[in-house]
PDB file of N, CA and C in Angstrom:
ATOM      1  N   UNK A   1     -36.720  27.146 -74.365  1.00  0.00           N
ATOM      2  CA  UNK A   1     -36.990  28.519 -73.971  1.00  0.00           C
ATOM      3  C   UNK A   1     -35.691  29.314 -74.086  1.00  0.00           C
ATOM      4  N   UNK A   2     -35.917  30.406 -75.235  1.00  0.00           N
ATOM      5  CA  UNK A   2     -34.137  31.145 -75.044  1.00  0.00           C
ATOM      6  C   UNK A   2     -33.783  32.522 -73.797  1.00  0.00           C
ATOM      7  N   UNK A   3     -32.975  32.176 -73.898  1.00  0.00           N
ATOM      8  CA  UNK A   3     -32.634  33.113 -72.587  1.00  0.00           C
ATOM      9  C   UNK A   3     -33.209  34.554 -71.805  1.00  0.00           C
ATOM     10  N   UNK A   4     -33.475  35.287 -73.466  1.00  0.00           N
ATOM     11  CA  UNK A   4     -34.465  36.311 -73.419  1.00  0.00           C
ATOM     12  C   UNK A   4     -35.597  36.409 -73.209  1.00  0.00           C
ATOM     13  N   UNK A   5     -36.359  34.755 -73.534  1.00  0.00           N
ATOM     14  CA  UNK A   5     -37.782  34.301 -73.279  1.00  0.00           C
ATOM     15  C   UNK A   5     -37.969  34.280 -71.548  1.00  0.00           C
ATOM     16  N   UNK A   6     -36.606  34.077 -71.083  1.00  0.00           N
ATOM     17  CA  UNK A   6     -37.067  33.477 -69.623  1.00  0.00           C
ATOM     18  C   UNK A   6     -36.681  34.385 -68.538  1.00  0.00           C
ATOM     19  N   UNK A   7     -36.193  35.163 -69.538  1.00  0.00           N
ATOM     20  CA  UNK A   7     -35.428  36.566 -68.436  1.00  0.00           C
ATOM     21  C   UNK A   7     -36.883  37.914 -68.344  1.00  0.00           C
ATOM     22  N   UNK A   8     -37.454  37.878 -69.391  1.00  0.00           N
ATOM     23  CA  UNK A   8     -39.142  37.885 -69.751  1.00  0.00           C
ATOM     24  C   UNK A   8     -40.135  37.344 -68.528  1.00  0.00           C
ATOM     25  N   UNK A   9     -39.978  36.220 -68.676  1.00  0.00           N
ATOM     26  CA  UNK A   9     -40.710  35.354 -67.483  1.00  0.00           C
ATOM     27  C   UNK A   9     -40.385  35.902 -66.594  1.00  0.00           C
ATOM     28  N   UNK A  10     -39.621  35.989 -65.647  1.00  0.00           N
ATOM     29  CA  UNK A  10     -39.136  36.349 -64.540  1.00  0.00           C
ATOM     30  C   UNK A  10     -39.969  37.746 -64.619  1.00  0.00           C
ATOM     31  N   UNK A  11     -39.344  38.730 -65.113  1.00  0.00           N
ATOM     32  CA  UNK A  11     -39.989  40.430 -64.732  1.00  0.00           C
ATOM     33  C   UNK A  11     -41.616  40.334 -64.730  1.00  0.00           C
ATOM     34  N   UNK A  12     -41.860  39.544 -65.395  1.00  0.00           N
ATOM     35  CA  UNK A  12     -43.505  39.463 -65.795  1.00  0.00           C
ATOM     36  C   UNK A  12     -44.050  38.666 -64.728  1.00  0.00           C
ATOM     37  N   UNK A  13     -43.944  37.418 -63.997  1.00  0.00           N
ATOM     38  CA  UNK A  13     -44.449  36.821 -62.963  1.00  0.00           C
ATOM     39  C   UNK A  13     -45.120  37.592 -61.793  1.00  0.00           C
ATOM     40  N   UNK A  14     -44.620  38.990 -61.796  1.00  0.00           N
ATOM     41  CA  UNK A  14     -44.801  39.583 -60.246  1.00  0.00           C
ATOM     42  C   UNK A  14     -46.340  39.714 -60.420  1.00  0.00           C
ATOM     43  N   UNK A  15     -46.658  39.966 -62.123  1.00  0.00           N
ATOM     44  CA  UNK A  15     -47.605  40.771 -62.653  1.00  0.00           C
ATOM     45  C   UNK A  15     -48.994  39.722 -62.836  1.00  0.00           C
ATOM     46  N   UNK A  16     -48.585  38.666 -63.126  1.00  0.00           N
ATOM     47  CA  UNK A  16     -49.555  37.446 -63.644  1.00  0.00           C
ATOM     48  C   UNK A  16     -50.515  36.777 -62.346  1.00  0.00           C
ATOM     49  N   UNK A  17     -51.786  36.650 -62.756  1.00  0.00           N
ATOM     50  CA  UNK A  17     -52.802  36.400 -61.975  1.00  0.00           C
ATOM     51  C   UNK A  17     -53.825  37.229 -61.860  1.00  0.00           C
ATOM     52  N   UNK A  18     -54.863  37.378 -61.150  1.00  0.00           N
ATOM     53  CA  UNK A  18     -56.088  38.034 -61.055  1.00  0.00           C
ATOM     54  C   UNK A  18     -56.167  39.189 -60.287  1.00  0.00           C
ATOM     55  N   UNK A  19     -56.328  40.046 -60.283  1.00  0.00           N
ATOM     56  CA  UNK A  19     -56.178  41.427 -59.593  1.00  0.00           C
ATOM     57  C   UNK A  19     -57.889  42.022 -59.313  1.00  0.00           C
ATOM     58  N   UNK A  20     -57.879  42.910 -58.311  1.00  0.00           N
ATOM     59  CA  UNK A  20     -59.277  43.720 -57.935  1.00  0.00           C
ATOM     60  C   UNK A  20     -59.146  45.112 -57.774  1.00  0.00           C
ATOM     61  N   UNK A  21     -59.811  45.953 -57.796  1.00  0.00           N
ATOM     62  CA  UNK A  21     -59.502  47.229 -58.024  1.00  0.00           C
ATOM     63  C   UNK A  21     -59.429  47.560 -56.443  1.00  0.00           C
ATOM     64  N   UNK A  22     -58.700  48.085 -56.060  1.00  0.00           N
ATOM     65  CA  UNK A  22     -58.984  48.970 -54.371  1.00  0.00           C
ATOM     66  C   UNK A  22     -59.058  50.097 -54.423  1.00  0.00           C
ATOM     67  N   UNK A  23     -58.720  50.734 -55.430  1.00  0.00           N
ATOM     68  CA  UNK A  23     -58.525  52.665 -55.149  1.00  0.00           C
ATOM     69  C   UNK A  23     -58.139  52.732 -56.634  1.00  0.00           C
ATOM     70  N   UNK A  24     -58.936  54.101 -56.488  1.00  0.00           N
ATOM     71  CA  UNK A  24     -58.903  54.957 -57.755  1.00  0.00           C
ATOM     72  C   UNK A  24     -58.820  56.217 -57.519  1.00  0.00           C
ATOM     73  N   UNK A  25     -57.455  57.035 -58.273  1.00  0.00           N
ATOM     74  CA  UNK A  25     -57.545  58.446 -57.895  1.00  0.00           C
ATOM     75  C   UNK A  25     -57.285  59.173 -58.936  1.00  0.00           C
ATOM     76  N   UNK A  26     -58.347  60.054 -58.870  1.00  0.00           N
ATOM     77  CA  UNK A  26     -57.952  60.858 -60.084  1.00  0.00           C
ATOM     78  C   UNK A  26     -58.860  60.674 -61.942  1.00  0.00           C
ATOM     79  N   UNK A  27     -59.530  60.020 -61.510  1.00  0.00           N
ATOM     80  CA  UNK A  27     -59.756  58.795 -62.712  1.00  0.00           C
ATOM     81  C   UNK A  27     -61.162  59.719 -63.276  1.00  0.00           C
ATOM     82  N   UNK A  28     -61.822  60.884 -61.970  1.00  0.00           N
ATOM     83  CA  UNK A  28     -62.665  61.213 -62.662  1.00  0.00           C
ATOM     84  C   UNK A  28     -62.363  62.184 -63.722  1.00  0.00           C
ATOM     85  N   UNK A  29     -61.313  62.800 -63.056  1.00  0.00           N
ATOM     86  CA  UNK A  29     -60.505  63.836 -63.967  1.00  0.00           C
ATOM     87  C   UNK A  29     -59.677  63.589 -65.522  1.00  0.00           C
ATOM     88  N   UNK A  30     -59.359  62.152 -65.257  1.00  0.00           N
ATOM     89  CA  UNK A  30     -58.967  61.455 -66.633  1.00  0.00           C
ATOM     90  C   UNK A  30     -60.029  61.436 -68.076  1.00  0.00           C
ATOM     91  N   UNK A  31     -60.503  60.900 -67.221  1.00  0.00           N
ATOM     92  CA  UNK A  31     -62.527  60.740 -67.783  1.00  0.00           C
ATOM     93  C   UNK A  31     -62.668  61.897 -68.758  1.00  0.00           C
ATOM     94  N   UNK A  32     -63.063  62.838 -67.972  1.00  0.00           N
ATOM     95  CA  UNK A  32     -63.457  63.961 -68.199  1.00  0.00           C
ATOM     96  C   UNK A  32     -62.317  64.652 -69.289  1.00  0.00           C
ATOM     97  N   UNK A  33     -61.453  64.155 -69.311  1.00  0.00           N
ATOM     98  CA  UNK A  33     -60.364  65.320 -70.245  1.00  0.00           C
ATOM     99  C   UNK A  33     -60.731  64.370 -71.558  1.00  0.00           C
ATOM    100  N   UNK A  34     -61.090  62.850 -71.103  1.00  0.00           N
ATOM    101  CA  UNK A  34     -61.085  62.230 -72.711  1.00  0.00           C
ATOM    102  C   UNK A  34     -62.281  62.534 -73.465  1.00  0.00           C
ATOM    103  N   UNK A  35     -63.343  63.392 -72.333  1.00  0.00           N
ATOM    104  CA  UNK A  35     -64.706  63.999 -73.395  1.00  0.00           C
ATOM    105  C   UNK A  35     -65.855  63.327 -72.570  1.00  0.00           C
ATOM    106  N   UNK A  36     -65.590  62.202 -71.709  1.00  0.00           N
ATOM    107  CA  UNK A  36     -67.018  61.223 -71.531  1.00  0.00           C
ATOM    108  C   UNK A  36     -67.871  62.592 -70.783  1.00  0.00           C
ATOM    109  N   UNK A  37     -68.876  62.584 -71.297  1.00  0.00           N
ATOM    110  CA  UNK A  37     -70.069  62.898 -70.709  1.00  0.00           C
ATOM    111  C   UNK A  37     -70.289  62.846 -68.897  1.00  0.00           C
ATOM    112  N   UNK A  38     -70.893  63.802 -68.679  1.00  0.00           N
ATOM    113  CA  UNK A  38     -71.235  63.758 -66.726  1.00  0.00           C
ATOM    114  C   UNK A  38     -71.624  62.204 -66.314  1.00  0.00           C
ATOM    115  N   UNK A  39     -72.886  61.958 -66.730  1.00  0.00           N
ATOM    116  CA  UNK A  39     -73.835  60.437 -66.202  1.00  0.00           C
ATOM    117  C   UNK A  39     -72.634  59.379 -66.423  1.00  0.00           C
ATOM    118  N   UNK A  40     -72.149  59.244 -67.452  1.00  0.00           N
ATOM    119  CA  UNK A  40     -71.314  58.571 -67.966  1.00  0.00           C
ATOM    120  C   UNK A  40     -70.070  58.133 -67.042  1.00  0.00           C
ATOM    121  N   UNK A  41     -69.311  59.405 -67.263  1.00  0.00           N
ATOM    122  CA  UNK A  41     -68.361  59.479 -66.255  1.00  0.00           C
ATOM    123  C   UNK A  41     -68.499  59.125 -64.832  1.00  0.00           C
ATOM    124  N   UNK A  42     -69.793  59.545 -64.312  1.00  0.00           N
ATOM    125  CA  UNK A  42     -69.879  59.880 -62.754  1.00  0.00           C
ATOM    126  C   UNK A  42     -70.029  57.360 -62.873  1.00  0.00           C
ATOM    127  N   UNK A  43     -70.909  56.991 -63.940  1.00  0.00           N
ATOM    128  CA  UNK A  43     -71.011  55.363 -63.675  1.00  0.00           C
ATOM    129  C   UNK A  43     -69.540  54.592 -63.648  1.00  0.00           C
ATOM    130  N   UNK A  44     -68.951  55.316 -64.517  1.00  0.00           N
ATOM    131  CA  UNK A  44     -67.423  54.490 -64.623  1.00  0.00           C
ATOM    132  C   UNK A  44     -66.792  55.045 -63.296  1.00  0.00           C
ATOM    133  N   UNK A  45     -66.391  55.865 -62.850  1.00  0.00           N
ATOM    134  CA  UNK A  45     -65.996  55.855 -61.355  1.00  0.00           C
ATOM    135  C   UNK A  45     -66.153  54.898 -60.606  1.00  0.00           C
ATOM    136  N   UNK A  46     -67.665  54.150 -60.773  1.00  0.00           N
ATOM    137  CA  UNK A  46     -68.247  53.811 -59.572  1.00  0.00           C
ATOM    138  C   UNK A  46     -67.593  52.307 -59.542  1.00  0.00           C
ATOM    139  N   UNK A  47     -67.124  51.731 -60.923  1.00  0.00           N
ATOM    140  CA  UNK A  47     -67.404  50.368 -61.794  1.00  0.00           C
ATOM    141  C   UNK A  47     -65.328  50.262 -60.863  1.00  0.00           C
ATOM    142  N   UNK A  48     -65.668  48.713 -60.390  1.00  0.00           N
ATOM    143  CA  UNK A  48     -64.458  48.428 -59.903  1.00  0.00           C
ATOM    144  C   UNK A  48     -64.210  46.973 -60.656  1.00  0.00           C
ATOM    145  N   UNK A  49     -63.683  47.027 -61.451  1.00  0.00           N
ATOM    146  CA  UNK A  49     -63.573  45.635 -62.155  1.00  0.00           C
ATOM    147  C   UNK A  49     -62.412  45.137 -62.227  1.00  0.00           C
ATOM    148  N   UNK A  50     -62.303  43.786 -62.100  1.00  0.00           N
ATOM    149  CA  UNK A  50     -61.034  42.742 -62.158  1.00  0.00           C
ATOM    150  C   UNK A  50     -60.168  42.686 -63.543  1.00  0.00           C
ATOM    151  N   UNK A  51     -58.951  42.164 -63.027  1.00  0.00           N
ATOM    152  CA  UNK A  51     -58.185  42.301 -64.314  1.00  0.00           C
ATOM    153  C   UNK A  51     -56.876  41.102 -64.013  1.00  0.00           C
ATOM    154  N   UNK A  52     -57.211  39.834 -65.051  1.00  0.00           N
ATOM    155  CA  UNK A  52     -56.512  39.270 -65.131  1.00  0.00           C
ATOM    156  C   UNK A  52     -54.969  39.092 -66.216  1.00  0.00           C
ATOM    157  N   UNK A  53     -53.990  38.672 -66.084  1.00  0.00           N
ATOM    158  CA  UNK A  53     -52.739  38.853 -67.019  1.00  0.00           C
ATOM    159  C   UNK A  53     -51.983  37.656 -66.483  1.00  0.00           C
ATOM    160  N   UNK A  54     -52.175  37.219 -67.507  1.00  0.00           N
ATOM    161  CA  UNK A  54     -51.199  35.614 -68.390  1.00  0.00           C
ATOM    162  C   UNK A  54     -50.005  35.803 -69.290  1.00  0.00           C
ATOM    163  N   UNK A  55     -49.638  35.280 -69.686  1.00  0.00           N
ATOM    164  CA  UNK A  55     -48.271  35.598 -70.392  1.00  0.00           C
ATOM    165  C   UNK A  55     -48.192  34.244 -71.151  1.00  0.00           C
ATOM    166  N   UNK A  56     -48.247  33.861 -72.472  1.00  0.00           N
ATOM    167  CA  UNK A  56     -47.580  32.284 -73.144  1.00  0.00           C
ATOM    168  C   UNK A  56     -46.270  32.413 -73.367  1.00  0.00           C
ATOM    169  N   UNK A  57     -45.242  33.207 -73.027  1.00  0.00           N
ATOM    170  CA  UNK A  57     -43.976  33.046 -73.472  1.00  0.00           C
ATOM    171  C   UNK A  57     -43.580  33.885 -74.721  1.00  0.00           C
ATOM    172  N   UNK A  58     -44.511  34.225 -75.306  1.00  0.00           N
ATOM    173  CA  UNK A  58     -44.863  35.530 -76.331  1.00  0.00           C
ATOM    174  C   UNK A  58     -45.835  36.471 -76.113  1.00  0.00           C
ATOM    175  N   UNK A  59     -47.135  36.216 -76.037  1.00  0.00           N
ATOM    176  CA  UNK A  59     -48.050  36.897 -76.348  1.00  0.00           C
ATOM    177  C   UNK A  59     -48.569  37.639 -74.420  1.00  0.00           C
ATOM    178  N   UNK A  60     -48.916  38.955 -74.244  1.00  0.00           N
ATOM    179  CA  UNK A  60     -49.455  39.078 -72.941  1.00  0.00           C
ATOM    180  C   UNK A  60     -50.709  39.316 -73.405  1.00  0.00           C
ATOM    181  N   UNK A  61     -51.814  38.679 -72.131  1.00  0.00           N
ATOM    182  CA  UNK A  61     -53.229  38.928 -72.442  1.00  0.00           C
ATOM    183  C   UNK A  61     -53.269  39.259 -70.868  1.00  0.00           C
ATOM    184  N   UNK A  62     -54.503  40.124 -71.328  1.00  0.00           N
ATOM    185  CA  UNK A  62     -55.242  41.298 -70.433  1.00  0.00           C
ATOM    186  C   UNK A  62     -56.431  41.085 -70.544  1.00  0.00           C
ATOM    187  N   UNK A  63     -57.157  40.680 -69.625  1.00  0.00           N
ATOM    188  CA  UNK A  63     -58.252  40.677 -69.269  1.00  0.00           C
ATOM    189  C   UNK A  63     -59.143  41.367 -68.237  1.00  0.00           C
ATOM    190  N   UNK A  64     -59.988  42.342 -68.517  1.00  0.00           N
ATOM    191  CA  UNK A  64     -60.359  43.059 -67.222  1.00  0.00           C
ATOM    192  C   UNK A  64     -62.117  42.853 -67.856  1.00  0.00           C
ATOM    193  N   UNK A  65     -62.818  42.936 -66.471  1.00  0.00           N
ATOM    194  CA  UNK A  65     -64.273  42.788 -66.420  1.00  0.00           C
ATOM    195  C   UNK A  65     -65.106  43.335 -65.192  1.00  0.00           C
ATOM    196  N   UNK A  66     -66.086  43.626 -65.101  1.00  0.00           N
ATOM    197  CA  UNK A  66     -66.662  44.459 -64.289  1.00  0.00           C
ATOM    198  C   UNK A  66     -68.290  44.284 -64.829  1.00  0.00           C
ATOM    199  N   UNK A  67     -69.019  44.721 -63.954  1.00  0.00           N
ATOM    200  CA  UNK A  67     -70.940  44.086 -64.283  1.00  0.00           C
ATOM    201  C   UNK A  67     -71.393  44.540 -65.370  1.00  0.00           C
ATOM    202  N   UNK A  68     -70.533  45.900 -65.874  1.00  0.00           N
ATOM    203  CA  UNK A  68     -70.932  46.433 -66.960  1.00  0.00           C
ATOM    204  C   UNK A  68     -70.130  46.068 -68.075  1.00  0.00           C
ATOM    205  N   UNK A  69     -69.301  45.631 -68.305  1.00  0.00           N
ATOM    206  CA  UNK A  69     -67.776  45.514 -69.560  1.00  0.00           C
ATOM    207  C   UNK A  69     -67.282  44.284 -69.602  1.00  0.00           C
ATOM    208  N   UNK A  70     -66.929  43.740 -70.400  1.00  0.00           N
ATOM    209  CA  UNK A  70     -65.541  42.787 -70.354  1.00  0.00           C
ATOM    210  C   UNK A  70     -64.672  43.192 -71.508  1.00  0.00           C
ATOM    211  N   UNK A  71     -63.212  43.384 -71.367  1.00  0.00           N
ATOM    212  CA  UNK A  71     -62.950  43.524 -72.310  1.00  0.00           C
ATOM    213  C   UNK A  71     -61.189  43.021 -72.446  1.00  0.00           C
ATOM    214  N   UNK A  72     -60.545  42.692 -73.336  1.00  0.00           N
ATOM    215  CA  UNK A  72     -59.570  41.331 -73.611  1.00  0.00           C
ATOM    216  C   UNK A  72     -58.696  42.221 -74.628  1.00  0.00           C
ATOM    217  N   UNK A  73     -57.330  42.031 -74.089  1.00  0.00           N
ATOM    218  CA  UNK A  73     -56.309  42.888 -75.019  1.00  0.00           C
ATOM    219  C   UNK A  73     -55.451  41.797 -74.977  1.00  0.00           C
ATOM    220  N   UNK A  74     -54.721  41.492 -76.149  1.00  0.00           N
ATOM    221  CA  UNK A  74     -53.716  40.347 -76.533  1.00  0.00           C
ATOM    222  C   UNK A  74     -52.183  40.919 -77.534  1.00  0.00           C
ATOM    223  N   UNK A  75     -50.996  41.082 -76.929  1.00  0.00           N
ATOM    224  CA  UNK A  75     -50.253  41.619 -77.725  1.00  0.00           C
ATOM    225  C   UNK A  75     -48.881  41.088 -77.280  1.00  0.00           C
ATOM    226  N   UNK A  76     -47.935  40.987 -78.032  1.00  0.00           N
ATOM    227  CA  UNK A  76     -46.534  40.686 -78.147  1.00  0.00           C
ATOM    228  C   UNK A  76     -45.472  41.858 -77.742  1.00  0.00           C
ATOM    229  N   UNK A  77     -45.078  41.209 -76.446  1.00  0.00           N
ATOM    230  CA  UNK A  77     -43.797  42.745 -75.706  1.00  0.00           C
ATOM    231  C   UNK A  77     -42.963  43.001 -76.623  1.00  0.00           C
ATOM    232  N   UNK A  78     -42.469  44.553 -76.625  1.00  0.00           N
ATOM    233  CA  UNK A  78     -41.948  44.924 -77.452  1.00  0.00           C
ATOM    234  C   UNK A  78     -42.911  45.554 -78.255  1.00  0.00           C
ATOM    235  N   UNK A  79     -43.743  45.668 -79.222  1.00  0.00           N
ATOM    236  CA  UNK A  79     -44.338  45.405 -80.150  1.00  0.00           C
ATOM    237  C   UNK A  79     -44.914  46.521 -80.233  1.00  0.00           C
ATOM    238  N   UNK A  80     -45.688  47.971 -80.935  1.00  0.00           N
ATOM    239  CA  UNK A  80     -46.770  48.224 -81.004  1.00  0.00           C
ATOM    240  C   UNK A  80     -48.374  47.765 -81.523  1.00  0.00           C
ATOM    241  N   UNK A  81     -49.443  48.068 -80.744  1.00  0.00           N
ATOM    242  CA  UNK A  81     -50.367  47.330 -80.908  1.00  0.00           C
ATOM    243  C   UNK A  81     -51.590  48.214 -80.661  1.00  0.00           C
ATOM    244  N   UNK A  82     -52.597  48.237 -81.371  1.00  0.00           N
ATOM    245  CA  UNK A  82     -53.992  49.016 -80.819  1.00  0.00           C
ATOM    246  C   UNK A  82     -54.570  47.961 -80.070  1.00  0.00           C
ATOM    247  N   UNK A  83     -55.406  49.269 -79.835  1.00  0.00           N
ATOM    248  CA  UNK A  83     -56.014  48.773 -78.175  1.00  0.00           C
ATOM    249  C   UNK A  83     -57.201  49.491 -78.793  1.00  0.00           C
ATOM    250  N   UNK A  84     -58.691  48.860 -78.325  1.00  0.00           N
ATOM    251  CA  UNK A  84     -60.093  49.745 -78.352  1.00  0.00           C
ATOM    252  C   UNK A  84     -60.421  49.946 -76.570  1.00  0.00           C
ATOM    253  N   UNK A  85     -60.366  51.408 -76.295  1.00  0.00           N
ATOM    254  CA  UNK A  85     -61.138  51.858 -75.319  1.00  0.00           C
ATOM    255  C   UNK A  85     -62.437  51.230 -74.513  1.00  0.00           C
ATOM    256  N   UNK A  86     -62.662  52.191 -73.725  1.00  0.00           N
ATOM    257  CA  UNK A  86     -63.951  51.184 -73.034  1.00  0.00           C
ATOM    258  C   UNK A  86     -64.882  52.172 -73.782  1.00  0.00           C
ATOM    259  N   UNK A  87     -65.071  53.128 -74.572  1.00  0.00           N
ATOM    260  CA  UNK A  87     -65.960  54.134 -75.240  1.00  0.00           C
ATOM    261  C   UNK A  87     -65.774  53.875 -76.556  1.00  0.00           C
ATOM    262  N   UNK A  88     -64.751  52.800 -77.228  1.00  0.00           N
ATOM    263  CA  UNK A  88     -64.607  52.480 -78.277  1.00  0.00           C
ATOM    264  C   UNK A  88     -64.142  52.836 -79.231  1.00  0.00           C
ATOM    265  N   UNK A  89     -62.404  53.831 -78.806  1.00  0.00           N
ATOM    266  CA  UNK A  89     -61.841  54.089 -79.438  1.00  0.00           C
ATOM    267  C   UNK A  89     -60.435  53.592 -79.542  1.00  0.00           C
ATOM    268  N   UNK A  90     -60.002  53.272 -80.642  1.00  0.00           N
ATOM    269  CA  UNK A  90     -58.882  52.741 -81.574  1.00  0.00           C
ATOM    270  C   UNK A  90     -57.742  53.677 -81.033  1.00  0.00           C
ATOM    271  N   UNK A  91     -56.971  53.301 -79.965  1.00  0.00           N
ATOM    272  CA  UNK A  91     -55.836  53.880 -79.314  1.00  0.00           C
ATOM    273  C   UNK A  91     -54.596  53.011 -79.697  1.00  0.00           C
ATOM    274  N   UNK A  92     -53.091  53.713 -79.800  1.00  0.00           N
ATOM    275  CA  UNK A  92     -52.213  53.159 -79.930  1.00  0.00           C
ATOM    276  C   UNK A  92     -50.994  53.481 -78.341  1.00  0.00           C
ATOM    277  N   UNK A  93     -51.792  55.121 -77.782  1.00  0.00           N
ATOM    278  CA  UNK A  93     -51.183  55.117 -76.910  1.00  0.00           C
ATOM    279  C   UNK A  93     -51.792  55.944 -76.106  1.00  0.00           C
ATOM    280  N   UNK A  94     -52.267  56.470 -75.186  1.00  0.00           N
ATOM    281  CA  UNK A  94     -53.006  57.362 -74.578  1.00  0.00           C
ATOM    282  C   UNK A  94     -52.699  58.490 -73.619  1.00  0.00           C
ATOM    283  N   UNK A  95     -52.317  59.685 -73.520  1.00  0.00           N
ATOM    284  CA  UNK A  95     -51.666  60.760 -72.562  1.00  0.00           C
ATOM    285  C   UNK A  95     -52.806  61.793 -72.637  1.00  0.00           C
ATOM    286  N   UNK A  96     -53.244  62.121 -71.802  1.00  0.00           N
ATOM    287  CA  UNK A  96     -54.238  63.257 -71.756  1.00  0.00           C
ATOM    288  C   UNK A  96     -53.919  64.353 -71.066  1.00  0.00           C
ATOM    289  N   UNK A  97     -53.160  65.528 -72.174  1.00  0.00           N
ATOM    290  CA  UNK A  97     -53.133  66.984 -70.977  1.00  0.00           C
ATOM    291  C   UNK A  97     -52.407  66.523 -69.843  1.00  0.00           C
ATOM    292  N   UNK A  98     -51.419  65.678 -69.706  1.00  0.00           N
ATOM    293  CA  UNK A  98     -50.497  65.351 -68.328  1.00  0.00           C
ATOM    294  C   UNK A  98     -51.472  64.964 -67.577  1.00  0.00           C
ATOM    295  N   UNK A  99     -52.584  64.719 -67.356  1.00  0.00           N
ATOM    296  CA  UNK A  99     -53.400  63.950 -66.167  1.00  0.00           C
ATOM    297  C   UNK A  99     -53.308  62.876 -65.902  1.00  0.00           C
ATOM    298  N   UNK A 100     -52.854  62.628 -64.861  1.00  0.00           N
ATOM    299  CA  UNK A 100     -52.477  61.101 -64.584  1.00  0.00           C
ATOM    300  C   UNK A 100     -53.482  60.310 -63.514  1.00  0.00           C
ATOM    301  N   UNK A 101     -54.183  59.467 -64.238  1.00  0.00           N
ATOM    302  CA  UNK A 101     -54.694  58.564 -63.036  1.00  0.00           C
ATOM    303  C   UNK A 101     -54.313  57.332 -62.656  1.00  0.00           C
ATOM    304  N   UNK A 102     -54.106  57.140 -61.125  1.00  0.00           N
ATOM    305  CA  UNK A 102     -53.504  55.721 -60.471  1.00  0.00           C
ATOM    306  C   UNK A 102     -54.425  55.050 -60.051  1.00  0.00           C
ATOM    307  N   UNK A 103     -54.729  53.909 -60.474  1.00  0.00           N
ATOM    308  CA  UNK A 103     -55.817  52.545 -60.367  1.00  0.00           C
ATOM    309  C   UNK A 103     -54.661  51.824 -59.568  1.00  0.00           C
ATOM    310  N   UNK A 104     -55.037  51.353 -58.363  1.00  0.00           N
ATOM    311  CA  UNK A 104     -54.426  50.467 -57.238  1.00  0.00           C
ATOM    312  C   UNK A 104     -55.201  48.947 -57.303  1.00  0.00           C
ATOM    313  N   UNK A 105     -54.504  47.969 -57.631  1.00  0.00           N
ATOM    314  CA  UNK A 105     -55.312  46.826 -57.768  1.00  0.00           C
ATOM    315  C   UNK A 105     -54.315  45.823 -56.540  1.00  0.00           C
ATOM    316  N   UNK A 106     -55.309  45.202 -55.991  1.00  0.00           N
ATOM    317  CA  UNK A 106     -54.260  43.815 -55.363  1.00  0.00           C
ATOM    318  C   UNK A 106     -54.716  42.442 -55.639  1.00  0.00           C
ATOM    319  N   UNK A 107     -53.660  41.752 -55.664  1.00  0.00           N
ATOM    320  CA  UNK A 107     -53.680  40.370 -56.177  1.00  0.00           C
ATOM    321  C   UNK A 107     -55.280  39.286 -55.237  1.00  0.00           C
ATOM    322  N   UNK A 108     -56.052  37.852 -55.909  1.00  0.00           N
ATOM    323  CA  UNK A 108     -57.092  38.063 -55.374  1.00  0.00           C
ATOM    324  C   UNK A 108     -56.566  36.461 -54.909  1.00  0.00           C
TER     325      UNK A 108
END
């Protein structure tokens, strides 16, 4: 493991394991600036889904799931990488109009 690999490890550990959603603020307003529809929007609010993160020493995977979704992001730090949305769009980075929403998750 080279030095940079494990100095990696370390910052990333706090992060690794299974998480649950507790609070969401703001998120309808996020929603809404990216276009989703009322019905739409008003169901994803409601949706509190888990989100797990592993690390192999290269690669971070993201896993989040909820009754309605599962969905799995795999990418190398550092790196740029697309990502598909939960509406199914091909993002590389996402800022909407300065709206910021904070998803509060705690470890499970």
């Amino acid at each position: 493991v080279s030095h940079l690999t494990a100095k990696l490890c370390t910052m990333i550990e706090p992060f690794l394991g299974t998480w649950k959603l507790v609070s969401s603020e703001n998120f309808e307003n996020y929603v809404r600036e990216l276009g989703v529809e009322c019905e739409p929007r008003k169901v994803a609010c409601l949706i509190k889904p888990s989100v797990s993160i592993s690390f192999n020493g290269e690669r971070m995977d993201i896993q989040a799931g909820s009754a309605c979704r599962n969905t799995e992001i795999s990418f190398k730090l550092g790196e740029e990488f697309e990502e598909t949305t939960a509406d199914n769009r091909k993002v590389k980075e996402c800022t909407m109009n300065n709206v910021v929403s904070t998803r509060t998750y705690e470890r499970v």
